[in-house]
C-alpha atoms as a PDB file:
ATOM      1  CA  UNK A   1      61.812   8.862   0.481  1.00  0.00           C
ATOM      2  CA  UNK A   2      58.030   8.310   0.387  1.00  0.00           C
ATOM      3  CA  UNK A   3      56.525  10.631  -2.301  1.00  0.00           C
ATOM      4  CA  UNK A   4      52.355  12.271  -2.450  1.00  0.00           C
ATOM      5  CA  UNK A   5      50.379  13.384  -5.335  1.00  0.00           C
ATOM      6  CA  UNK A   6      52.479  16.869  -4.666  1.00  0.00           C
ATOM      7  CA  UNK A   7      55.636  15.436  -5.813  1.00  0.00           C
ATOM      8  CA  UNK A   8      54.602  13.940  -9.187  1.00  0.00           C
ATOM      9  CA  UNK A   9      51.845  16.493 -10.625  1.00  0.00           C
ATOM     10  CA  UNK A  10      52.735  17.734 -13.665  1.00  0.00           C
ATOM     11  CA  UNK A  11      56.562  16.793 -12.802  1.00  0.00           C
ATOM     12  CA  UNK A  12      57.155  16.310 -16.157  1.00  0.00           C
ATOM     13  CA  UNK A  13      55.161  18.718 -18.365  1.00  0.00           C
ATOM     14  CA  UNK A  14      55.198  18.207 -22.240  1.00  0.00           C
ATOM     15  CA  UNK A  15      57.680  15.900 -21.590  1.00  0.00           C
ATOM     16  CA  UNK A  16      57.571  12.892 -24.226  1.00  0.00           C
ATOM     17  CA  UNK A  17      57.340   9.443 -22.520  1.00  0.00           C
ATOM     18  CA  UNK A  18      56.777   5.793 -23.673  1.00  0.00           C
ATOM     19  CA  UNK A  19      54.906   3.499 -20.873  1.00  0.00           C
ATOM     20  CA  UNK A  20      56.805   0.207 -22.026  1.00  0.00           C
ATOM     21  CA  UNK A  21      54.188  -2.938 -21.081  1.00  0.00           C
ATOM     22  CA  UNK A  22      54.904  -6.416 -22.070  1.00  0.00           C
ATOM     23  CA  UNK A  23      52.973  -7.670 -24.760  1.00  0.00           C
ATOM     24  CA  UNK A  24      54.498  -9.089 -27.981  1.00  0.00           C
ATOM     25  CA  UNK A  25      54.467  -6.023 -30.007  1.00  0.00           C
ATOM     26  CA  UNK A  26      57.455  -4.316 -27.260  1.00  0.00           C
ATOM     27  CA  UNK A  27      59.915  -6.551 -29.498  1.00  0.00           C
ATOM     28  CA  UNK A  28      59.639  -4.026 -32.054  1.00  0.00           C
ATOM     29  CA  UNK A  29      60.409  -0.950 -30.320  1.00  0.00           C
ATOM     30  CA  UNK A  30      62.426  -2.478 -27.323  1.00  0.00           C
ATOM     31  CA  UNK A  31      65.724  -1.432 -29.095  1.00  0.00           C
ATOM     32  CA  UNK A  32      64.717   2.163 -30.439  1.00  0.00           C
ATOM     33  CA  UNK A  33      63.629   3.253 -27.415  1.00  0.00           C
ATOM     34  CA  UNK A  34      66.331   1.968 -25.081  1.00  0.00           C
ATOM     35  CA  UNK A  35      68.438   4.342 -27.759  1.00  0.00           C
ATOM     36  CA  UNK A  36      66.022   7.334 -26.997  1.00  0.00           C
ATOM     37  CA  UNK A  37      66.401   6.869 -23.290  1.00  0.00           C
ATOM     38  CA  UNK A  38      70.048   6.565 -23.852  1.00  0.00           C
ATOM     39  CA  UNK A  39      69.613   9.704 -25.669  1.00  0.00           C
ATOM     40  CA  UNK A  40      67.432  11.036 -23.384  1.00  0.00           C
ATOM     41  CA  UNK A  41      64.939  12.319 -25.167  1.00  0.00           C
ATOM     42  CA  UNK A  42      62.315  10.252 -23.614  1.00  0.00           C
ATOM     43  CA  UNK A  43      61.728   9.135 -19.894  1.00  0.00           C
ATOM     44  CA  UNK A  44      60.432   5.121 -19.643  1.00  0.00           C
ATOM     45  CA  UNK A  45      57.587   4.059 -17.402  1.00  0.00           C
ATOM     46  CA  UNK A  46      58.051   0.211 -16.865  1.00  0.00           C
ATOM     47  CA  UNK A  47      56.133  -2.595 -14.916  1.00  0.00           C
ATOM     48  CA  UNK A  48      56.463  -5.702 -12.581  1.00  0.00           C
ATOM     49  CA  UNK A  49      59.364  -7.626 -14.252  1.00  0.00           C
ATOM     50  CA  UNK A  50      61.072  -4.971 -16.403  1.00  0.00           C
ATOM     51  CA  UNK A  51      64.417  -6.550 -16.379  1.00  0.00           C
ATOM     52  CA  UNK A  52      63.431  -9.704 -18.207  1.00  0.00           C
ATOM     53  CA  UNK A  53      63.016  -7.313 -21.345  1.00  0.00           C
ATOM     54  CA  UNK A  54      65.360  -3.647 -20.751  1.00  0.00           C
ATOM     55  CA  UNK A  55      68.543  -3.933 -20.221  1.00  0.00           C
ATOM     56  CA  UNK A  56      68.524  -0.362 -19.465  1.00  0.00           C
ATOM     57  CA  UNK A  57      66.480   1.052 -16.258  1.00  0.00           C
ATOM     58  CA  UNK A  58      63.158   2.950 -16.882  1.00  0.00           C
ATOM     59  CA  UNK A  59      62.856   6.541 -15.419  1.00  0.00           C
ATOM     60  CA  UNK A  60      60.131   4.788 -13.165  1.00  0.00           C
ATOM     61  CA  UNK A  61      58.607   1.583 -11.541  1.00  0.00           C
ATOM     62  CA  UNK A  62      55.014   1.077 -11.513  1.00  0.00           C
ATOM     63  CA  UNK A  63      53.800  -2.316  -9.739  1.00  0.00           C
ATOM     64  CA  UNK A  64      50.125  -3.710  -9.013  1.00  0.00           C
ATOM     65  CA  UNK A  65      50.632  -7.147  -8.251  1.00  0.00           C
ATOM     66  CA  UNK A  66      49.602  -9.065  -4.711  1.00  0.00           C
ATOM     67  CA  UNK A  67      52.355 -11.936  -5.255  1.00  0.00           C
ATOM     68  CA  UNK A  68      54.954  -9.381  -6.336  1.00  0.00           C
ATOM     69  CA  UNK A  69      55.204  -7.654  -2.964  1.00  0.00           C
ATOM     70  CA  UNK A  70      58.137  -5.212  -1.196  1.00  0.00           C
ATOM     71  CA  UNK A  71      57.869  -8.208   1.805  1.00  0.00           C
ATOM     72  CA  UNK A  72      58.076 -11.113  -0.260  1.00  0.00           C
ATOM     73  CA  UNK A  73      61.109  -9.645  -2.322  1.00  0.00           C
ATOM     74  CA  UNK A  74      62.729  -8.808   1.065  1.00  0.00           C
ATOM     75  CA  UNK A  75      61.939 -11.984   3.581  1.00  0.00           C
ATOM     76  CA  UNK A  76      61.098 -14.468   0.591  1.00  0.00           C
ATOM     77  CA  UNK A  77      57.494 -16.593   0.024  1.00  0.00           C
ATOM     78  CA  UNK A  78      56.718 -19.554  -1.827  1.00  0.00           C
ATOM     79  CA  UNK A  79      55.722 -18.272  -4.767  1.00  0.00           C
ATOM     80  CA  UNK A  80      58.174 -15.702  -5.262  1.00  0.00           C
ATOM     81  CA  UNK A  81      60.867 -18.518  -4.562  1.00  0.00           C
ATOM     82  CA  UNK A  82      58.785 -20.592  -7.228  1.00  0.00           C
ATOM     83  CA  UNK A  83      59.131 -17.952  -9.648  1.00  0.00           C
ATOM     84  CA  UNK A  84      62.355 -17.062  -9.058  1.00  0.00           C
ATOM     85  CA  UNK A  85      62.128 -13.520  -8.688  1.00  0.00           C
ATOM     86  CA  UNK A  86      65.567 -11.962  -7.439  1.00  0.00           C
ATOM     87  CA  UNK A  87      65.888 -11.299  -3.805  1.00  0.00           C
ATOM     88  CA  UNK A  88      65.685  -7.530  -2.914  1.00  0.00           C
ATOM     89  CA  UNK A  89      64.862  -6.526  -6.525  1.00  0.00           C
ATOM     90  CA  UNK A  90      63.840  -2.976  -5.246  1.00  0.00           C
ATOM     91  CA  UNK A  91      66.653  -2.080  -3.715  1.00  0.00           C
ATOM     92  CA  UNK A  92      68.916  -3.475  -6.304  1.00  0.00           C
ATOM     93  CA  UNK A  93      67.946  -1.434  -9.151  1.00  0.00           C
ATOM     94  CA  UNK A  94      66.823   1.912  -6.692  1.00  0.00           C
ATOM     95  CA  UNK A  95      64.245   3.346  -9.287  1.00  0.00           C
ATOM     96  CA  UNK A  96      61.301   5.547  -8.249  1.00  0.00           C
ATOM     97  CA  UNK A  97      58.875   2.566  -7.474  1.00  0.00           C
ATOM     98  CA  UNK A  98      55.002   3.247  -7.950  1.00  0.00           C
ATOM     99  CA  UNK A  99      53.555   0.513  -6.040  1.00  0.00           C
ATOM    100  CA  UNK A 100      49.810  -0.404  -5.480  1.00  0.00           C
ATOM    101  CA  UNK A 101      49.401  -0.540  -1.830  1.00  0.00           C
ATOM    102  CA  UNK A 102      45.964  -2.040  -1.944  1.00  0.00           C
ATOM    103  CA  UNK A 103      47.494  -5.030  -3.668  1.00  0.00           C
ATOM    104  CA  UNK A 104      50.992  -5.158  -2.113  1.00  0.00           C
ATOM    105  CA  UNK A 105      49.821  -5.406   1.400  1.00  0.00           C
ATOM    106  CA  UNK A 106      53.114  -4.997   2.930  1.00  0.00           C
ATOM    107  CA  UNK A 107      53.471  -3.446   6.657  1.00  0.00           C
ATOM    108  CA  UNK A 108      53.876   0.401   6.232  1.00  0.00           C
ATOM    109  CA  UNK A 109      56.764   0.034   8.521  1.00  0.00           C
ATOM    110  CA  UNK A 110      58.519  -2.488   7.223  1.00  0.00           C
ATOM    111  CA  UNK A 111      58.419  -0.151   3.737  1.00  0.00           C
ATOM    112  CA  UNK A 112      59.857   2.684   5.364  1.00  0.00           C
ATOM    113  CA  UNK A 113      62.233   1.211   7.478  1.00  0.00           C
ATOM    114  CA  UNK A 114      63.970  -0.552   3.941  1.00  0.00           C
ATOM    115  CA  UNK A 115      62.997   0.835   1.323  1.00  0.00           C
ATOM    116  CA  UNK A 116      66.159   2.762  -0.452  1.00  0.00           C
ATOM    117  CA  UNK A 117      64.495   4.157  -3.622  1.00  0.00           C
ATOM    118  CA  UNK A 118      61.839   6.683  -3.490  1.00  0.00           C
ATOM    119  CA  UNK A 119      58.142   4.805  -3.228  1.00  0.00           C
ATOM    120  CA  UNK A 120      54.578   6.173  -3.533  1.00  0.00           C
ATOM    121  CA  UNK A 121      52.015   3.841  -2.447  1.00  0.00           C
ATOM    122  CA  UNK A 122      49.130   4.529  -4.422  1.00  0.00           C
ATOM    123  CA  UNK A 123      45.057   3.272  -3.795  1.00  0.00           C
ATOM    124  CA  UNK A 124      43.471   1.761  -6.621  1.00  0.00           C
ATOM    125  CA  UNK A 125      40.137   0.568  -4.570  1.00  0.00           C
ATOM    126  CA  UNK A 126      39.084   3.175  -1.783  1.00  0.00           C
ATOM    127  CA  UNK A 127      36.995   5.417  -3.836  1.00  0.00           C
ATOM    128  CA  UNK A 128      35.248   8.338  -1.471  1.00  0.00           C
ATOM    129  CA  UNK A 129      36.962   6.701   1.341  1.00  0.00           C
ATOM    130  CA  UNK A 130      34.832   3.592   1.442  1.00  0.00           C
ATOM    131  CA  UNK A 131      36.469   0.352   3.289  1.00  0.00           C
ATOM    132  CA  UNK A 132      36.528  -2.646   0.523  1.00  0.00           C
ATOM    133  CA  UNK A 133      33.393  -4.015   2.386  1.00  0.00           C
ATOM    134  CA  UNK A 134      31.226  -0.498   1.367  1.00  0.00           C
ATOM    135  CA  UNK A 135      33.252  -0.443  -2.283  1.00  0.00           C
ATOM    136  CA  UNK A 136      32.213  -4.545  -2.324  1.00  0.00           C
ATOM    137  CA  UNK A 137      28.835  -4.668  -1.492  1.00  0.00           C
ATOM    138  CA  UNK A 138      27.545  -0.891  -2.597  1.00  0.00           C
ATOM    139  CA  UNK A 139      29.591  -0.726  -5.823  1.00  0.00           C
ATOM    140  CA  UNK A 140      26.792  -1.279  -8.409  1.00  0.00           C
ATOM    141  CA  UNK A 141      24.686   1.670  -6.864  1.00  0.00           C
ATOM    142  CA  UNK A 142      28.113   3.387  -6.449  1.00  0.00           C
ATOM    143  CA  UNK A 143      28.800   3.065  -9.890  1.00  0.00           C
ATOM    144  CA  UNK A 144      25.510   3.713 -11.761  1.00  0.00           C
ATOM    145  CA  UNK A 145      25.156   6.715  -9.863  1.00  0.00           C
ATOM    146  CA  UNK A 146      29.259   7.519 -10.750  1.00  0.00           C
ATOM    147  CA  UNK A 147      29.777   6.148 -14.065  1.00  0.00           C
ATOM    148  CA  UNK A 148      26.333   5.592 -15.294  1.00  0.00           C
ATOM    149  CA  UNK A 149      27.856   2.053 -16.054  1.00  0.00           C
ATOM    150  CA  UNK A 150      26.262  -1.358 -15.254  1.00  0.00           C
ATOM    151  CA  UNK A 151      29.230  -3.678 -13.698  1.00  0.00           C
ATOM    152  CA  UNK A 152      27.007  -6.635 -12.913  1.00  0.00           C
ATOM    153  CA  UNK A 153      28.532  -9.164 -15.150  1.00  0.00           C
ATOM    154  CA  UNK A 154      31.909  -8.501 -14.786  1.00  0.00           C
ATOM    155  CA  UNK A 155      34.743  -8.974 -12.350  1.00  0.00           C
ATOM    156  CA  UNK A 156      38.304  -7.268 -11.998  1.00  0.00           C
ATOM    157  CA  UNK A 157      41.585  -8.206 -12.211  1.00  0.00           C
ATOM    158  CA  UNK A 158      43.520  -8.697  -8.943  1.00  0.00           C
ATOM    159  CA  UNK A 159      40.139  -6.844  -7.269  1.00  0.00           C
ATOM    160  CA  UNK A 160      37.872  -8.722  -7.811  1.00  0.00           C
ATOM    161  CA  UNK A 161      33.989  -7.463  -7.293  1.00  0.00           C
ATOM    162  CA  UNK A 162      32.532 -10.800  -7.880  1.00  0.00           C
ATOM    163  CA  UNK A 163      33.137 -14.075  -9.913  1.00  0.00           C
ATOM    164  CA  UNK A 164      32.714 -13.554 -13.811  1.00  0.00           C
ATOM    165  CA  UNK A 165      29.982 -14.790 -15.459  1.00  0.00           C
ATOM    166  CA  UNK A 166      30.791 -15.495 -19.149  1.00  0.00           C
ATOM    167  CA  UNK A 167      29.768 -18.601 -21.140  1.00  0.00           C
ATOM    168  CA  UNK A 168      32.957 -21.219 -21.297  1.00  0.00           C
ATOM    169  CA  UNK A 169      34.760 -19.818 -18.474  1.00  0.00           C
ATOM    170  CA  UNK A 170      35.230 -22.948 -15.882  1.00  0.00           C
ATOM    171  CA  UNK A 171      33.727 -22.854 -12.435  1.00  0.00           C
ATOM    172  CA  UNK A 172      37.020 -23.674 -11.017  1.00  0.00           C
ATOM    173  CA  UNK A 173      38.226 -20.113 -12.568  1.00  0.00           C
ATOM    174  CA  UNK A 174      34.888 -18.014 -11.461  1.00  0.00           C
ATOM    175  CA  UNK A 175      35.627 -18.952  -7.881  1.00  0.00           C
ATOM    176  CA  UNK A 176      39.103 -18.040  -7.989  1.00  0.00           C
ATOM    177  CA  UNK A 177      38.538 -14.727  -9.500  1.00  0.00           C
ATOM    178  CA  UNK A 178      36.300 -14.089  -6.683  1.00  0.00           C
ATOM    179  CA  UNK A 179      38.648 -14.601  -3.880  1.00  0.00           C
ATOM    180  CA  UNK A 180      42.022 -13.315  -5.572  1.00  0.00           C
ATOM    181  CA  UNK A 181      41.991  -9.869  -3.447  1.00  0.00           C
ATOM    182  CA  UNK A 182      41.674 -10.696   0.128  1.00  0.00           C
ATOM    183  CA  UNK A 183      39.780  -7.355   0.703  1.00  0.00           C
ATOM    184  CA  UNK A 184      36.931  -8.518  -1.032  1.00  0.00           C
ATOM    185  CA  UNK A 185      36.535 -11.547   1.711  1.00  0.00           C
ATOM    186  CA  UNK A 186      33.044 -10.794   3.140  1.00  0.00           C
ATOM    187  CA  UNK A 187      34.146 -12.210   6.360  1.00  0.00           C
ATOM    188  CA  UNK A 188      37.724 -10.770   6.306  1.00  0.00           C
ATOM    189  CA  UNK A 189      38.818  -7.121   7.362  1.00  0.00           C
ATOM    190  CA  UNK A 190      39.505  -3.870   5.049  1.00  0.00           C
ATOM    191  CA  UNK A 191      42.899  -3.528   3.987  1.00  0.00           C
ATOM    192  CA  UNK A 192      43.157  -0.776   5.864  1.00  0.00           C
ATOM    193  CA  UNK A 193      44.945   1.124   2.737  1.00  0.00           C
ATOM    194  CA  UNK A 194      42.829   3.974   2.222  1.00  0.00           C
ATOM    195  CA  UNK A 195      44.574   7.067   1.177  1.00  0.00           C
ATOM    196  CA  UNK A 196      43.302  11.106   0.869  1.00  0.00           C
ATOM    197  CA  UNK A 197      42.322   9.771  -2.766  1.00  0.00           C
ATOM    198  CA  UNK A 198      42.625   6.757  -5.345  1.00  0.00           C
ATOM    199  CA  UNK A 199      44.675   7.451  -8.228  1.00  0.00           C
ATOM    200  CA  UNK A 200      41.833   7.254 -10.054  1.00  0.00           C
ATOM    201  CA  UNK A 201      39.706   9.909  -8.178  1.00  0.00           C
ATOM    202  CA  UNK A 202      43.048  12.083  -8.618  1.00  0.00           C
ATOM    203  CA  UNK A 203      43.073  11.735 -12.183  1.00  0.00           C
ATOM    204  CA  UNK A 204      39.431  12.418 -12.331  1.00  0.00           C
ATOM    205  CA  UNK A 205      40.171  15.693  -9.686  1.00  0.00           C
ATOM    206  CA  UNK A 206      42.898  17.726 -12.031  1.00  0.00           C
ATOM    207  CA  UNK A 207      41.121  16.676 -15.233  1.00  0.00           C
ATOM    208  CA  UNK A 208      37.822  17.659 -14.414  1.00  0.00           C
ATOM    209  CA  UNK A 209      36.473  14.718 -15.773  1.00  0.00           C
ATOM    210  CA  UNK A 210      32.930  13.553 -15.104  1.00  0.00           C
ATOM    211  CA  UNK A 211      34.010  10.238 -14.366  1.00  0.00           C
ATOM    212  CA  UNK A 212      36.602   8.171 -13.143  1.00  0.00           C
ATOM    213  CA  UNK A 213      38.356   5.105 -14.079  1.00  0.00           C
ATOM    214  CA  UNK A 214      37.531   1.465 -12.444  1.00  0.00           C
ATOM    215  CA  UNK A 215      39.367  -0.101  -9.172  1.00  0.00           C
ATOM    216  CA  UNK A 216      41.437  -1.405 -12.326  1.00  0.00           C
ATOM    217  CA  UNK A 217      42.485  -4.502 -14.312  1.00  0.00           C
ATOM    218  CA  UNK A 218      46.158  -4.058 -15.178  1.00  0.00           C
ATOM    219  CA  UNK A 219      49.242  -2.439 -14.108  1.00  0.00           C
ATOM    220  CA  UNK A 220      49.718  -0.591 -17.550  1.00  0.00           C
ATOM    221  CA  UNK A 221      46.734   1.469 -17.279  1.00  0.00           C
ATOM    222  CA  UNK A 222      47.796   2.520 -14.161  1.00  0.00           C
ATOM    223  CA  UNK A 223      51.251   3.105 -15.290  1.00  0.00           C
ATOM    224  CA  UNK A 224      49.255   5.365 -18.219  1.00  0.00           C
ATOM    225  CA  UNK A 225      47.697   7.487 -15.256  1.00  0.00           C
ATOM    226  CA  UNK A 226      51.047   8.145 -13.478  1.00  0.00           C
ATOM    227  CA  UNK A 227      52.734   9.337 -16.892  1.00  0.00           C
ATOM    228  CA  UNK A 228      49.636  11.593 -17.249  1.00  0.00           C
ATOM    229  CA  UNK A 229      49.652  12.562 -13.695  1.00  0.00           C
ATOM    230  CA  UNK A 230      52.889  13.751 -14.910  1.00  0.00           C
ATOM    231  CA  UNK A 231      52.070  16.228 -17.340  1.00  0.00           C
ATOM    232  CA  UNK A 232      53.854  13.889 -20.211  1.00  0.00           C
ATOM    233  CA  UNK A 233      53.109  14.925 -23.926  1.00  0.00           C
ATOM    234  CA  UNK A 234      52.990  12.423 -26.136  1.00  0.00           C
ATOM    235  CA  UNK A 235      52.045   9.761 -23.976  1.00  0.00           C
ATOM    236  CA  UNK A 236      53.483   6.093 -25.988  1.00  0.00           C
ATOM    237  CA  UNK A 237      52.414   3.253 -25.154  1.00  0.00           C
ATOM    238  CA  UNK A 238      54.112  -0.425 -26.366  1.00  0.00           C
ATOM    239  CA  UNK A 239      53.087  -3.949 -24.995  1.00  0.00           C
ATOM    240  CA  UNK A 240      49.243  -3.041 -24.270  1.00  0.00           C
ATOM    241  CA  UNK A 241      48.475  -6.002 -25.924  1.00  0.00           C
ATOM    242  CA  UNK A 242      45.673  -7.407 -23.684  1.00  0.00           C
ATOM    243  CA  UNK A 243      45.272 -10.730 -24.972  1.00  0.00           C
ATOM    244  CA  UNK A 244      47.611 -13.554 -23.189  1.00  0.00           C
ATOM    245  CA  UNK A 245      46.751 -16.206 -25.605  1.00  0.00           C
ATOM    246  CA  UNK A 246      48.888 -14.628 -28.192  1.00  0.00           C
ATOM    247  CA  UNK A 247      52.384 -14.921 -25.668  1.00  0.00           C
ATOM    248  CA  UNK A 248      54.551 -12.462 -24.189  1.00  0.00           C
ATOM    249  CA  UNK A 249      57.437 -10.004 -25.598  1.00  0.00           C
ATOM    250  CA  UNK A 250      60.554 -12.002 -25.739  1.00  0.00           C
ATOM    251  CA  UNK A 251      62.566 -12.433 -22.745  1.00  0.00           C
ATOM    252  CA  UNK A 252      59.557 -13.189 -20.666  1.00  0.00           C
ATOM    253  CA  UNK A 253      60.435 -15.241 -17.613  1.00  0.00           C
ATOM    254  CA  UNK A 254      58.696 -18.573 -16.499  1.00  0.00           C
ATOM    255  CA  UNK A 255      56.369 -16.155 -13.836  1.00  0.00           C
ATOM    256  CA  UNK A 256      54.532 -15.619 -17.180  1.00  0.00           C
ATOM    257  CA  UNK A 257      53.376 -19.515 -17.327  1.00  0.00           C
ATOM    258  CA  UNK A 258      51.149 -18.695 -14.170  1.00  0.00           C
ATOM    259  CA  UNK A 259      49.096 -15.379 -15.566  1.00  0.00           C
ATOM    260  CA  UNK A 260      45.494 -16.059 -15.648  1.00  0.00           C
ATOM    261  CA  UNK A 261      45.259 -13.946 -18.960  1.00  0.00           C
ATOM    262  CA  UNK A 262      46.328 -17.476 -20.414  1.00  0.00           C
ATOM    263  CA  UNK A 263      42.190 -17.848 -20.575  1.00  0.00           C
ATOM    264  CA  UNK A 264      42.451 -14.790 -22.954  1.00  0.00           C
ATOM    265  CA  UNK A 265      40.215 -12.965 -19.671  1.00  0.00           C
ATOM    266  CA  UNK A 266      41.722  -9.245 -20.720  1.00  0.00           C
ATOM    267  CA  UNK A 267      39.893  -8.774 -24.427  1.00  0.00           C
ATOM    268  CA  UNK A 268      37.012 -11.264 -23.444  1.00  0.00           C
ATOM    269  CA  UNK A 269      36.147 -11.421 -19.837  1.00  0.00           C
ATOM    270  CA  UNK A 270      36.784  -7.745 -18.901  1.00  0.00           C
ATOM    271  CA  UNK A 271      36.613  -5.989 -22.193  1.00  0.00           C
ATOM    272  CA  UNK A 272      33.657  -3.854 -21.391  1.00  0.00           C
ATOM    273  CA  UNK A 273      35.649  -2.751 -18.265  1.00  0.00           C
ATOM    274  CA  UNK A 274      38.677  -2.284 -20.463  1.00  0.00           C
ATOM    275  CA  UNK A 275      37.044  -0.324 -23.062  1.00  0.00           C
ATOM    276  CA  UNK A 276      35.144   2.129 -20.822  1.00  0.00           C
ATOM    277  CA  UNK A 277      38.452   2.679 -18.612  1.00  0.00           C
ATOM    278  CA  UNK A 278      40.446   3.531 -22.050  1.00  0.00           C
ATOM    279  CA  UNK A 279      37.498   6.219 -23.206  1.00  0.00           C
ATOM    280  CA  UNK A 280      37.845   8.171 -19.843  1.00  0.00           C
ATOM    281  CA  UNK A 281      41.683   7.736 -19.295  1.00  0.00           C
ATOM    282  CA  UNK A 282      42.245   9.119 -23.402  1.00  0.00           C
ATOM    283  CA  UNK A 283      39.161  11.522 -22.607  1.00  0.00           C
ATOM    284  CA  UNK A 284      41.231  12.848 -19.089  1.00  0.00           C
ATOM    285  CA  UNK A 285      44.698  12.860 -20.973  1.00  0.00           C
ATOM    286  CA  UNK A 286      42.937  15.395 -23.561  1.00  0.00           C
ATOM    287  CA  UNK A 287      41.627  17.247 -21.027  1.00  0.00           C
ATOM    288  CA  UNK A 288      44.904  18.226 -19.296  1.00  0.00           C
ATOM    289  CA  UNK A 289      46.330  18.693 -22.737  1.00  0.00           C
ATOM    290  CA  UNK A 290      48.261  14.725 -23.253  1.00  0.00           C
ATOM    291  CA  UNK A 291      47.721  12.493 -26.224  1.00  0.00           C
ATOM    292  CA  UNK A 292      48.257   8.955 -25.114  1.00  0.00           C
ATOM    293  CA  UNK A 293      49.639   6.811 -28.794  1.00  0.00           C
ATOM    294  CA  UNK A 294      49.298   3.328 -29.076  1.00  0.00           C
ATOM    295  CA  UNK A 295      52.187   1.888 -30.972  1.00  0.00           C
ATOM    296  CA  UNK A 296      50.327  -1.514 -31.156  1.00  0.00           C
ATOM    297  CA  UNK A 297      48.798  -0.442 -35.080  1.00  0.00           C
ATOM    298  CA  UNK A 298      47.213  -4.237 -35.093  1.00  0.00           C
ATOM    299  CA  UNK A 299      45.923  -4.043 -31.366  1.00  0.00           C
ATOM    300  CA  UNK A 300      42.086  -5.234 -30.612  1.00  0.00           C
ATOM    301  CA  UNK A 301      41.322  -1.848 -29.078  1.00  0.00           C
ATOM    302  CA  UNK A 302      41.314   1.572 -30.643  1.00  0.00           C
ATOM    303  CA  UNK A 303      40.091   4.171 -27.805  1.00  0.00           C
ATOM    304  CA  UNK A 304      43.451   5.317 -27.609  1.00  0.00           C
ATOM    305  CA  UNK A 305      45.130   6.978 -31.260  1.00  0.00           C
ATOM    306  CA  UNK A 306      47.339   5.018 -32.788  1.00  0.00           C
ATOM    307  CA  UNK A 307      50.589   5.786 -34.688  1.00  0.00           C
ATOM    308  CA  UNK A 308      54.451   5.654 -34.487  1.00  0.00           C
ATOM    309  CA  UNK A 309      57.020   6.624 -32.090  1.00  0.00           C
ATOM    310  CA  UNK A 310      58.174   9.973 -33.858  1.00  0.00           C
ATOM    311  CA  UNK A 311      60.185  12.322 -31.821  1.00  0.00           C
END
């Protein structure tokens, strides 16, 4: 069944939840709180490849990937066939999947008409219900007069406003980061994704905030929204590591090889972008009465508190 903003607000109020992402420091608490879901004294939001690390299934499926797609798991593609990703993965596991429909461009009706689990496709780019042409070329106007932040020098994950400039960072690697997301092709059509609002603008709507977060730069800060969406209290968070360079948790499957983050691109390239996003999601949590833990005590960034997973 296809879900809306209705059927997850404050779903689980003052509910205690760990958003399990898969950075090196998960090996840690991988086993304790597979015992507290067991338990169940804690729902689990997971991400893309969950399964190379859980052996139990999170509580819910949060994916933002344009390679990791409901069509490619269904009919197959090269790189999914590359990366060995199993066939029909969504189906086979029938978890609440929270998918990013401006990256996973799959037909609407092809979703519906196989889909078994209950989806939401959520909009990480349309903000004000601009096409990605208006997001692409007005954003630096649209954000200085939004977020009162300068995004000049900077580009964004699998959206990419324009190619990075940062000193070391090969030419090869600036183009590609400026042609990952096909909406951002000057010459190529919107995406056609838009929804009522971004999950962003929605977080920014029942918090009150003054701002909102960025179009975005991984799938664990939007898995962090959707568990505050939720009304969850404490928020943990495991695996926000943000560095590549330093590996994966174990378990990690060869997909992992691939990830641009190997450049280290999360605490260098885009840590302004990171940074700023962390102030107003922590800021927005508060607001709505959620205190999002890092369990990472060693991690590069501290905008969200940081502690230990006491229940």
């Amino acid at each position: 069944m296809k879900l809306n903003y209705d059927d997850i607000v404050n779903k689980h109020k003052d509910v205690p939840c760990v958003v399990a992402l898969h950075g090196p420091s998960l090996d840690k608490q991988k086993e304790q709180i597979q015992q507290l879901q067991k338990d169940k004294k804690i729902l689990r939001f997971s991400v893309n490849e969950w399964y190379d690390h859980f052996t139990e299934k999170p509580d819910y499926w949060v994916v933002s990937n344009g390679e990791y797609t409901i069509d490619a798991s269904l009919r197959g593609s090269p790189v999914w066939n590359l990366r060995q990703y199993p066939h029909d993965v969504f189906n086979k596991y029938k978890i609440p999947l929270l998918y990013n429909a401006t990256a996973d461009l799959t037909d609407k009706r092809l979703v519906d008409e196989n889909l078994k689990c209950d989806y939401f496709p959520y909009d990480t780019r349309h903000f004000k219900g601009h096409t990605c042409h208006q997001v692409f070329l007005n954003f630096k106007r649209h954000y200085e007069k939004n977020k009162n932040f300068n995004f000049t020098d900077y580009g964004n994950n699998s959206q990419m406003w324009q190619p990075p400039h940062v000193e070391g960072f090969p030419d090869w690697m600036k183009k590609l980061h400026g042609r990952i997301g096909g909406g951002w092709d000057l010459h190529g059509k919107c995406c056609g994704i838009a929804g009522d609002l971004t999950l962003q603008e929605k977080l920014q709507e029942i918090s009150g905030h003054k701002q909102h977060m960025s179009p975005g730069h991984t799938v664990g800060m939007f898995a962090i929204i959707f568990a505050t969406l939720m009304g969850c209290d404490p928020i943990y968070v495991v695996g926000l590591d943000l560095d590549c360079r330093i590996g994966y948790a174990q378990g990690a499957g060869q997909h992992s090889q691939f990830n641009i983050g190997h450049l280290g691109h999360w605490s260098v390239i885009f840590r302004d972008f990171l940074l700023d996003d962390m102030r107003i999601l922590n800021e927005s949590a508060k607001l709505l009465g959620s205190k999002i833990i890092n369990l990472n005590t060693d991690s590069w960034h501290d905008e969200f508190s940081k502690g230990d997973l006491i229940l």
